[in-house]
N, C-alpha and C. Protein backbone atom coordinates (compact mmCIF):
# COMPACT_ATOMS: atom_id res chain seq x y z
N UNK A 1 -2.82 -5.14 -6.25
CA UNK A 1 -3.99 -5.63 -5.59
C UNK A 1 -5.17 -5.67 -6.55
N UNK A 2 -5.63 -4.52 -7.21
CA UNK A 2 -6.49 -4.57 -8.48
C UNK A 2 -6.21 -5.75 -8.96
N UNK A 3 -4.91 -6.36 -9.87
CA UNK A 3 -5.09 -7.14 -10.57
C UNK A 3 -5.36 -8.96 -9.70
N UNK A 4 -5.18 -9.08 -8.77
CA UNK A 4 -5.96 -10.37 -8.01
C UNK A 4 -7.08 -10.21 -7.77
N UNK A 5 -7.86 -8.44 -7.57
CA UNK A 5 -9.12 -8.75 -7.45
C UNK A 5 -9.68 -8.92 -8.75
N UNK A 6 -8.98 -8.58 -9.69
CA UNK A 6 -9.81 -8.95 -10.92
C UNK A 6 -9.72 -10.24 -11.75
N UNK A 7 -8.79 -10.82 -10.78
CA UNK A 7 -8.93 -12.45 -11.33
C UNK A 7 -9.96 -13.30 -9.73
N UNK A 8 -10.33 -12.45 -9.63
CA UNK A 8 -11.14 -13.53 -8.66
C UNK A 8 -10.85 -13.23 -7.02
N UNK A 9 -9.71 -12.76 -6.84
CA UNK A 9 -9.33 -13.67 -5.63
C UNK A 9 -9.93 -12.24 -4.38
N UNK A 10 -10.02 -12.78 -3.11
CA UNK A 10 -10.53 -11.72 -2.12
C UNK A 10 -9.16 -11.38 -0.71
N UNK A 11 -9.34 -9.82 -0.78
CA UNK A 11 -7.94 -9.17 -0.34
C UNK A 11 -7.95 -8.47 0.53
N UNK A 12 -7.32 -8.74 1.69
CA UNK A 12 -7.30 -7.56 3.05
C UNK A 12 -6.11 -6.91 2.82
N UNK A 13 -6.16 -5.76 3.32
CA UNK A 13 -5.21 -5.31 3.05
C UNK A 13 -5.35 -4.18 3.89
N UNK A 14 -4.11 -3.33 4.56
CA UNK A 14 -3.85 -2.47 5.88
C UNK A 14 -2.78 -1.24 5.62
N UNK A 15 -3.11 -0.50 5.88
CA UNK A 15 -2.28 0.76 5.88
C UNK A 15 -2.66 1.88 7.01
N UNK A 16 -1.38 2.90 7.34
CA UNK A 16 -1.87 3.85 8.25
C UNK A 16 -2.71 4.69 7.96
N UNK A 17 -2.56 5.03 6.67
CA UNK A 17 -3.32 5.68 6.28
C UNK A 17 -4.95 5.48 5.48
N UNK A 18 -5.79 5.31 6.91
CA UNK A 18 -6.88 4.88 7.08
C UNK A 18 -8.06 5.51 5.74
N UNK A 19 -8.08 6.62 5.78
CA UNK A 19 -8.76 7.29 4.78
C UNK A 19 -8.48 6.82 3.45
N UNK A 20 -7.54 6.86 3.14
CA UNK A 20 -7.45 6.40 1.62
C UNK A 20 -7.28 4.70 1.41
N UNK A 21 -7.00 4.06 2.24
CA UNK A 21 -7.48 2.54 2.64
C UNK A 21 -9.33 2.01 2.30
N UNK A 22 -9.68 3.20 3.37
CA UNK A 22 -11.26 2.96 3.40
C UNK A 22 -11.72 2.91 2.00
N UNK A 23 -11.32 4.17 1.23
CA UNK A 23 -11.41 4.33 -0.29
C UNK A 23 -11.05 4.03 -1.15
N UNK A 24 -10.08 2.91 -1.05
CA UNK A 24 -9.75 1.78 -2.05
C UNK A 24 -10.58 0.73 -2.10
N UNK A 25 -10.72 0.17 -1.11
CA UNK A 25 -11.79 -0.85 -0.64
C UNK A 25 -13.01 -0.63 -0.82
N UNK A 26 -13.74 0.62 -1.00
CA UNK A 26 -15.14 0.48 -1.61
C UNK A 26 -14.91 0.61 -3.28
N UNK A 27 -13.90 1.16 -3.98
CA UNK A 27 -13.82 0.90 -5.22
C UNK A 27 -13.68 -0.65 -5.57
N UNK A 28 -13.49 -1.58 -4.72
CA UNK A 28 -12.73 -2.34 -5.29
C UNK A 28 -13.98 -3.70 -4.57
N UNK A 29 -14.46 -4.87 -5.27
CA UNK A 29 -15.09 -5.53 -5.05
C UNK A 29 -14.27 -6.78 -4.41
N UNK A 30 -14.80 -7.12 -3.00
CA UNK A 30 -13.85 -8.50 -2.60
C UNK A 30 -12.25 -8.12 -2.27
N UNK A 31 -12.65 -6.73 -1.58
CA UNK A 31 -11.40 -6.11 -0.90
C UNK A 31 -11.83 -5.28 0.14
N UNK A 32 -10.95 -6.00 1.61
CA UNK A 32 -11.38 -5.37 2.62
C UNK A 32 -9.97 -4.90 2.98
N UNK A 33 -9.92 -3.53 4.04
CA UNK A 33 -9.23 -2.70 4.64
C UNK A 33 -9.57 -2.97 6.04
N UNK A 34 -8.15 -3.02 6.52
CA UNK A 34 -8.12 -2.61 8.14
C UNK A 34 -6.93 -2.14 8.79
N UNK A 35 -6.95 -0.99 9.48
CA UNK A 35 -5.97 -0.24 10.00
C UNK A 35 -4.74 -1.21 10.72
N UNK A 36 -3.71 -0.78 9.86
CA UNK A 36 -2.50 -1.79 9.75
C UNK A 36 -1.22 -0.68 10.23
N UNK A 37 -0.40 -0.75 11.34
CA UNK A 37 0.87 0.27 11.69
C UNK A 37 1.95 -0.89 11.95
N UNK A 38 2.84 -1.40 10.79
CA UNK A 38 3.73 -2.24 10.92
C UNK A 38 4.93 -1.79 12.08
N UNK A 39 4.89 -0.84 12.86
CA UNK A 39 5.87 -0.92 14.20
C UNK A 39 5.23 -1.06 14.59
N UNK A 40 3.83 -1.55 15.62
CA UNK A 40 3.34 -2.02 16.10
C UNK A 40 2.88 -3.54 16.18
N UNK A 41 3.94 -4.22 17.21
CA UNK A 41 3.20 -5.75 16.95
C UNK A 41 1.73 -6.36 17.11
N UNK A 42 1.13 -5.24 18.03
CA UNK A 42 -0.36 -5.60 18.25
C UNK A 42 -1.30 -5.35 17.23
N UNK A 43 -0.70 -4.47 16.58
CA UNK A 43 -1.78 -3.38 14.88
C UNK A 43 -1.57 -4.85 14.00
N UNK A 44 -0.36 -5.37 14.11
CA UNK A 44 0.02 -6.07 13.10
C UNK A 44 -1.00 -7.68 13.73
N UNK A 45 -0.61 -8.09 14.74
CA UNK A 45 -1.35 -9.22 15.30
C UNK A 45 -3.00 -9.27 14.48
N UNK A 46 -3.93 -8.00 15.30
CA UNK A 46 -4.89 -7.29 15.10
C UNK A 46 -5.10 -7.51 13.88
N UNK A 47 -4.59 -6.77 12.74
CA UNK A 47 -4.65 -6.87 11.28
C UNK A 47 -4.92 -8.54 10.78
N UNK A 48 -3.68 -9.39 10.78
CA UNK A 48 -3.99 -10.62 10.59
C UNK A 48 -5.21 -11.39 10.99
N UNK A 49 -5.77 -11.07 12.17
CA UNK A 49 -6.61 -12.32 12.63
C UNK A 49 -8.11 -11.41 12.54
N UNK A 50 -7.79 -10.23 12.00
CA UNK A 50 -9.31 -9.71 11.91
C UNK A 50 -9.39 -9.95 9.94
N UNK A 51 -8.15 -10.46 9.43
CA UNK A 51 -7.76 -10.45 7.72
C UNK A 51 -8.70 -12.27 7.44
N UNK A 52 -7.84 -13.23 8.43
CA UNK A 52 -8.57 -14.36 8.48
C UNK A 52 -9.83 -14.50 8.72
N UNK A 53 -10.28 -13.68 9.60
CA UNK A 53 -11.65 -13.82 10.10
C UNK A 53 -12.80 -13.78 9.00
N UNK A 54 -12.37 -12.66 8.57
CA UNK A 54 -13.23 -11.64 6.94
C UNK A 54 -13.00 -12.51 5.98
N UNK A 55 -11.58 -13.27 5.77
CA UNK A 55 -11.33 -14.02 4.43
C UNK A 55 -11.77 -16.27 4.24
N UNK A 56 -11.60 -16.02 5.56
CA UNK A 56 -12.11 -17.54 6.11
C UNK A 56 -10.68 -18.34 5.97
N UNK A 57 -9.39 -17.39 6.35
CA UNK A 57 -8.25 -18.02 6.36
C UNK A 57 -7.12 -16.96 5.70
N UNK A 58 -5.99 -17.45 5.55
CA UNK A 58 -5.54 -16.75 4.79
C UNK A 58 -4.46 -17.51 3.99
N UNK A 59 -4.46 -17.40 2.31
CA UNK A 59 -4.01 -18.24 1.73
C UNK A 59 -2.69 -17.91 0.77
N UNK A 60 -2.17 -16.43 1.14
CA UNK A 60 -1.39 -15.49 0.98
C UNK A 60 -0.82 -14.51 1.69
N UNK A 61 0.30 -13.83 2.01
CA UNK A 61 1.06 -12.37 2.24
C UNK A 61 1.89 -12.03 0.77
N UNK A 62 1.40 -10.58 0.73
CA UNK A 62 2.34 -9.71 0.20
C UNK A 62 2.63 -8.66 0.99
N UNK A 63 3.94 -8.76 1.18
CA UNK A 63 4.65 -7.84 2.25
C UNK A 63 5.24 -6.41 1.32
N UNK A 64 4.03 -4.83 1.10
CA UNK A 64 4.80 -4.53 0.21
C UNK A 64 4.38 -3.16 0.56
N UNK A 65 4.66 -3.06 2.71
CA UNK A 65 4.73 -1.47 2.61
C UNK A 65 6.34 -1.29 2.73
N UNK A 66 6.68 0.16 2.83
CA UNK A 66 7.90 0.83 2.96
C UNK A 66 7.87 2.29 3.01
N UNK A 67 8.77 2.62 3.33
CA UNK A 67 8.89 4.46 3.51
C UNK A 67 10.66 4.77 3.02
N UNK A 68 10.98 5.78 3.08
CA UNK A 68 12.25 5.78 2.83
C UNK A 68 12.65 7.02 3.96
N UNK A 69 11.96 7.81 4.05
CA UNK A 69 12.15 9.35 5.30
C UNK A 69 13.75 9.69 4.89
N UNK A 70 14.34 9.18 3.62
CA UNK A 70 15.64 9.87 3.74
C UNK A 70 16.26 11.04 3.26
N UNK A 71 14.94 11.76 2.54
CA UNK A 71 14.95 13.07 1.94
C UNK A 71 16.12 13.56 0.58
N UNK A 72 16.35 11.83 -0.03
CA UNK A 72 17.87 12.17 -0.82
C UNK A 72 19.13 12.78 -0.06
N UNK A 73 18.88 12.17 1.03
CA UNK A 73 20.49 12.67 1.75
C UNK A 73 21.39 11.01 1.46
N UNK A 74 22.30 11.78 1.75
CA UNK A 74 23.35 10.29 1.21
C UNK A 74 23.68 9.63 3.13
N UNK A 75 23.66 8.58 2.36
CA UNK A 75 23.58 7.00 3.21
C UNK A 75 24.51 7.67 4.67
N UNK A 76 25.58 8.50 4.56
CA UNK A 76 26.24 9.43 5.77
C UNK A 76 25.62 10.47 6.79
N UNK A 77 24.65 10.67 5.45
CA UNK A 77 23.68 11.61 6.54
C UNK A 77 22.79 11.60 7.28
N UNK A 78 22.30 10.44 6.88
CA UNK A 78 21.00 10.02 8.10
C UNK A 78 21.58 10.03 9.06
N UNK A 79 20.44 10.20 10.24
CA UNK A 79 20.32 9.98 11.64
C UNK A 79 20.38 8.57 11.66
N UNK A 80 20.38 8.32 13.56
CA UNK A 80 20.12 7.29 13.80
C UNK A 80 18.28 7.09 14.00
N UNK A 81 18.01 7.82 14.14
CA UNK A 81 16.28 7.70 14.72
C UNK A 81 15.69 7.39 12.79
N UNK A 82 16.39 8.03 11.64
CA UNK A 82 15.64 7.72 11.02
C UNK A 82 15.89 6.30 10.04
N UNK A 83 17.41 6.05 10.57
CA UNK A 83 17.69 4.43 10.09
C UNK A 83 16.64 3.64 10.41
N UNK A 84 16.68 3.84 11.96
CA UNK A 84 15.32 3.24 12.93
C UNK A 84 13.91 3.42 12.28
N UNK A 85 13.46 3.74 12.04
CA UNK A 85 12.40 4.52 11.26
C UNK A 85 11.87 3.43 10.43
N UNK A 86 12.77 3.59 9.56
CA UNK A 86 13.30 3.13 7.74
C UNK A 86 12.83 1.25 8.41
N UNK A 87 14.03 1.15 9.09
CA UNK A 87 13.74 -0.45 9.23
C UNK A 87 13.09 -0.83 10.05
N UNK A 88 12.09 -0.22 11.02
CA UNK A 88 11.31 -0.90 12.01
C UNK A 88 9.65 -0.79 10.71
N UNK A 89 10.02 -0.02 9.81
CA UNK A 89 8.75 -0.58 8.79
C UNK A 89 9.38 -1.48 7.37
N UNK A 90 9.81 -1.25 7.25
CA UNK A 90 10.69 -1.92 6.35
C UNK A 90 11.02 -3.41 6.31
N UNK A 91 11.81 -3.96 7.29
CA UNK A 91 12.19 -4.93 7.63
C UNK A 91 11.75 -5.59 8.79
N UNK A 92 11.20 -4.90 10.03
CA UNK A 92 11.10 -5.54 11.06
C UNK A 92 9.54 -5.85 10.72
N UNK A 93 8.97 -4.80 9.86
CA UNK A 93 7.42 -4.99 9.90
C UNK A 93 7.22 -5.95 8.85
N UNK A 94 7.63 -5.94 8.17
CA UNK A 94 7.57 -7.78 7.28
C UNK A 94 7.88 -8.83 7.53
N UNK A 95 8.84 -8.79 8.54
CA UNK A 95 9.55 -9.92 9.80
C UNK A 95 8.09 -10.15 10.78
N UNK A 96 7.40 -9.21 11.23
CA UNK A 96 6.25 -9.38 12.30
C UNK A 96 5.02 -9.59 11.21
N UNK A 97 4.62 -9.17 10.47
CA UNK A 97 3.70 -9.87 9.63
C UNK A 97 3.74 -11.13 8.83
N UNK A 98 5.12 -11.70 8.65
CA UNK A 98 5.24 -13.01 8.28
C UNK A 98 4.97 -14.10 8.98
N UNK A 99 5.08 -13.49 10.41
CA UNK A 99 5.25 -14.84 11.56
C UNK A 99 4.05 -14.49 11.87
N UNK A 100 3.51 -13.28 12.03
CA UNK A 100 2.17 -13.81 12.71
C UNK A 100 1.15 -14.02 11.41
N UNK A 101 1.42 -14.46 9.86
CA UNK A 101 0.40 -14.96 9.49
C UNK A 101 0.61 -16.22 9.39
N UNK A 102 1.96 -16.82 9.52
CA UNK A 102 2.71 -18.13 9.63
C UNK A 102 1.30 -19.32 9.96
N UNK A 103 0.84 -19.23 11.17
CA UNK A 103 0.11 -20.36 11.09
C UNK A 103 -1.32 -20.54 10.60
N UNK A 104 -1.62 -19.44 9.46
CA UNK A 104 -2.73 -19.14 8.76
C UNK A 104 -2.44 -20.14 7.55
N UNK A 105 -0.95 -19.18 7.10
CA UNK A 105 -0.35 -19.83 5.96
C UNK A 105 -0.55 -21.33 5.72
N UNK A 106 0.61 -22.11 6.31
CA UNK A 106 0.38 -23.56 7.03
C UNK A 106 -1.21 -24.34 7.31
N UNK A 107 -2.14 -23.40 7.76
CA UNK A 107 -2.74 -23.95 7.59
C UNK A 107 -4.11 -24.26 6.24
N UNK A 108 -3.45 -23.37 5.79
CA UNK A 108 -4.40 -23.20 4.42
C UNK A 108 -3.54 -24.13 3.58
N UNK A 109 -2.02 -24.92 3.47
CA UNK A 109 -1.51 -25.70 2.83
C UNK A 109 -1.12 -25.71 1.45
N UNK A 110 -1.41 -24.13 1.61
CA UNK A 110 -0.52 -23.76 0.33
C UNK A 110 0.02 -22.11 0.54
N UNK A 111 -0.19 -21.79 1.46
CA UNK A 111 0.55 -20.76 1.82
C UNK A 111 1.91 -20.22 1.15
N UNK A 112 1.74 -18.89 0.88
CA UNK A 112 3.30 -18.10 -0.02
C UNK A 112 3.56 -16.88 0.56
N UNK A 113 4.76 -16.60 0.30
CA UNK A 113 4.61 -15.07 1.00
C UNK A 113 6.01 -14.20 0.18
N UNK A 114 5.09 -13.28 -0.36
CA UNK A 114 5.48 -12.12 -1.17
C UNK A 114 5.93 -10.87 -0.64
N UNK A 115 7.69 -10.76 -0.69
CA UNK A 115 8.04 -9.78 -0.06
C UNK A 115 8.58 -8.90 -1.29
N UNK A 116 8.07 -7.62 -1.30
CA UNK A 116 8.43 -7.06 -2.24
C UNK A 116 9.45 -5.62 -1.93
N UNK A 117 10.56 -5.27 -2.71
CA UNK A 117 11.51 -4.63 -1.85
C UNK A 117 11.73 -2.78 -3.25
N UNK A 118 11.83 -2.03 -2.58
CA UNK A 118 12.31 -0.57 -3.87
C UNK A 118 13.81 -0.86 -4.43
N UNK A 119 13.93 -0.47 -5.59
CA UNK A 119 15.00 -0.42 -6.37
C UNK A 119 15.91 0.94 -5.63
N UNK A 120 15.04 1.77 -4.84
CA UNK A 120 15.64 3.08 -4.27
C UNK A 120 17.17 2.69 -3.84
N UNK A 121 17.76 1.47 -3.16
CA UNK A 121 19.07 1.75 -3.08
C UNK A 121 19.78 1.74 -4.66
N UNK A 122 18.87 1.09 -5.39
CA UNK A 122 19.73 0.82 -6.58
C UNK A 122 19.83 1.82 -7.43
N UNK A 123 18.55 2.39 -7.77
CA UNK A 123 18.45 3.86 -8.58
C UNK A 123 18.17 5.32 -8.28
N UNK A 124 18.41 5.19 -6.40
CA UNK A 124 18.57 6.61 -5.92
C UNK A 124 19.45 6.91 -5.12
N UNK A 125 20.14 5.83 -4.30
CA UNK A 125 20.60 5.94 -3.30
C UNK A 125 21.96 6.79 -3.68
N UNK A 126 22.41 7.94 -2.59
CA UNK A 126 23.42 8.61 -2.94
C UNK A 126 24.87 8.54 -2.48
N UNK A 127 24.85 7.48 -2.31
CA UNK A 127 26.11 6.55 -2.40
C UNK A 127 27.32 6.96 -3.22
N UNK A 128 28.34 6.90 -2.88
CA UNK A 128 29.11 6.99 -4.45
C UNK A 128 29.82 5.80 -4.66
N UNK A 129 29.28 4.85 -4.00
CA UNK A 129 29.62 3.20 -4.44
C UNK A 129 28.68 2.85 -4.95
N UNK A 130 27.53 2.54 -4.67
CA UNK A 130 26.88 2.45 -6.05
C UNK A 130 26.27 3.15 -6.93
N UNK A 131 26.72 4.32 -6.96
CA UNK A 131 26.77 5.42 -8.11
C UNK A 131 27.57 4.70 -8.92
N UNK A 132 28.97 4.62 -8.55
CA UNK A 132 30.45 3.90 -9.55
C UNK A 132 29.49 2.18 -9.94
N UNK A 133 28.71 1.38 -9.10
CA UNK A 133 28.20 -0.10 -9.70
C UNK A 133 27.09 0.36 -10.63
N UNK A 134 26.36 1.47 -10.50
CA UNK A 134 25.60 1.93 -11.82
C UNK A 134 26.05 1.95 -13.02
N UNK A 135 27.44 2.37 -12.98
CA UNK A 135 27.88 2.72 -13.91
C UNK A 135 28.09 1.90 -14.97
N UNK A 136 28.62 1.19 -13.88
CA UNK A 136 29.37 -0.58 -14.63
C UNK A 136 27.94 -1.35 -15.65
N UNK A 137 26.41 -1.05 -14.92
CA UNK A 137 25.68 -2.24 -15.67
C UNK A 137 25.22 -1.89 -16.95
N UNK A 138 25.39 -2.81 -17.47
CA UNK A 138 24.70 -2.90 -18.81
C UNK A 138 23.16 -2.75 -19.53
């Protein structure tokens, strides 16, 4: 985010964690914060159209929260509540922030959208299948 605000460009941007949100955004010139909870479709609605409002549109998404809650237990040990967890921010909440900035996007006519994903299955996950495809790369 630093480096678009320092080429110019102006950035909303949302997290639960409100306090240290607030305090990025006054360091940062032409960057606004607003309380963003990607399992929530209304936080997420909310977020977008209060993001357009402040920005006079919106001419970008980068989709690039995540959590992992899996404490290095291997892929057998999770629960079900915390699979749930994992992908109702993960995946479902980049699925609900894509569509509802969809007709921002579109209408700014150059609209993109940046989903950005952790290497964690690749270089933590405790798998012993892809422990053994680690092995293999070069």
């Amino acid at each position: 985010m630093r480096a678009l605000v320092d080429q110019g460009a102006h950035v909303a941007f949302g997290d639960v964690l409100r306090d240290e949100g607030e305090a990025l955004a006054a360091e940062l010139d032409n960057a606004y914060f607003f309380p963003l909870d990607l399992t929530d479709p209304h936080s997420i609605t909310q977020f977008v159209e209060q993001s357009a409002a402040k920005l006079g549109g919106i001419d970008g998404l980068v989709n690039n929260a995540a959590i992992t809650h899996s404490g290095g237990k291997h892929a057998d040990e999770l629960t079900p509540e915390t699979w749930d967890a994992v992908m109702n921010v993960n995946v479902r909440g980049a699925w609900l922030a894509s569509g509802a900035c969809l007709p921002h996007l579109k209408a700014s006519g150059r609209g993109a959208i940046v989903n950005i994903a952790s290497d964690t299955a690749v270089g933590h996950a405790q798998t012993p299948r892809l422990r053994r495809e680690q092995g293999r790369r070069v």
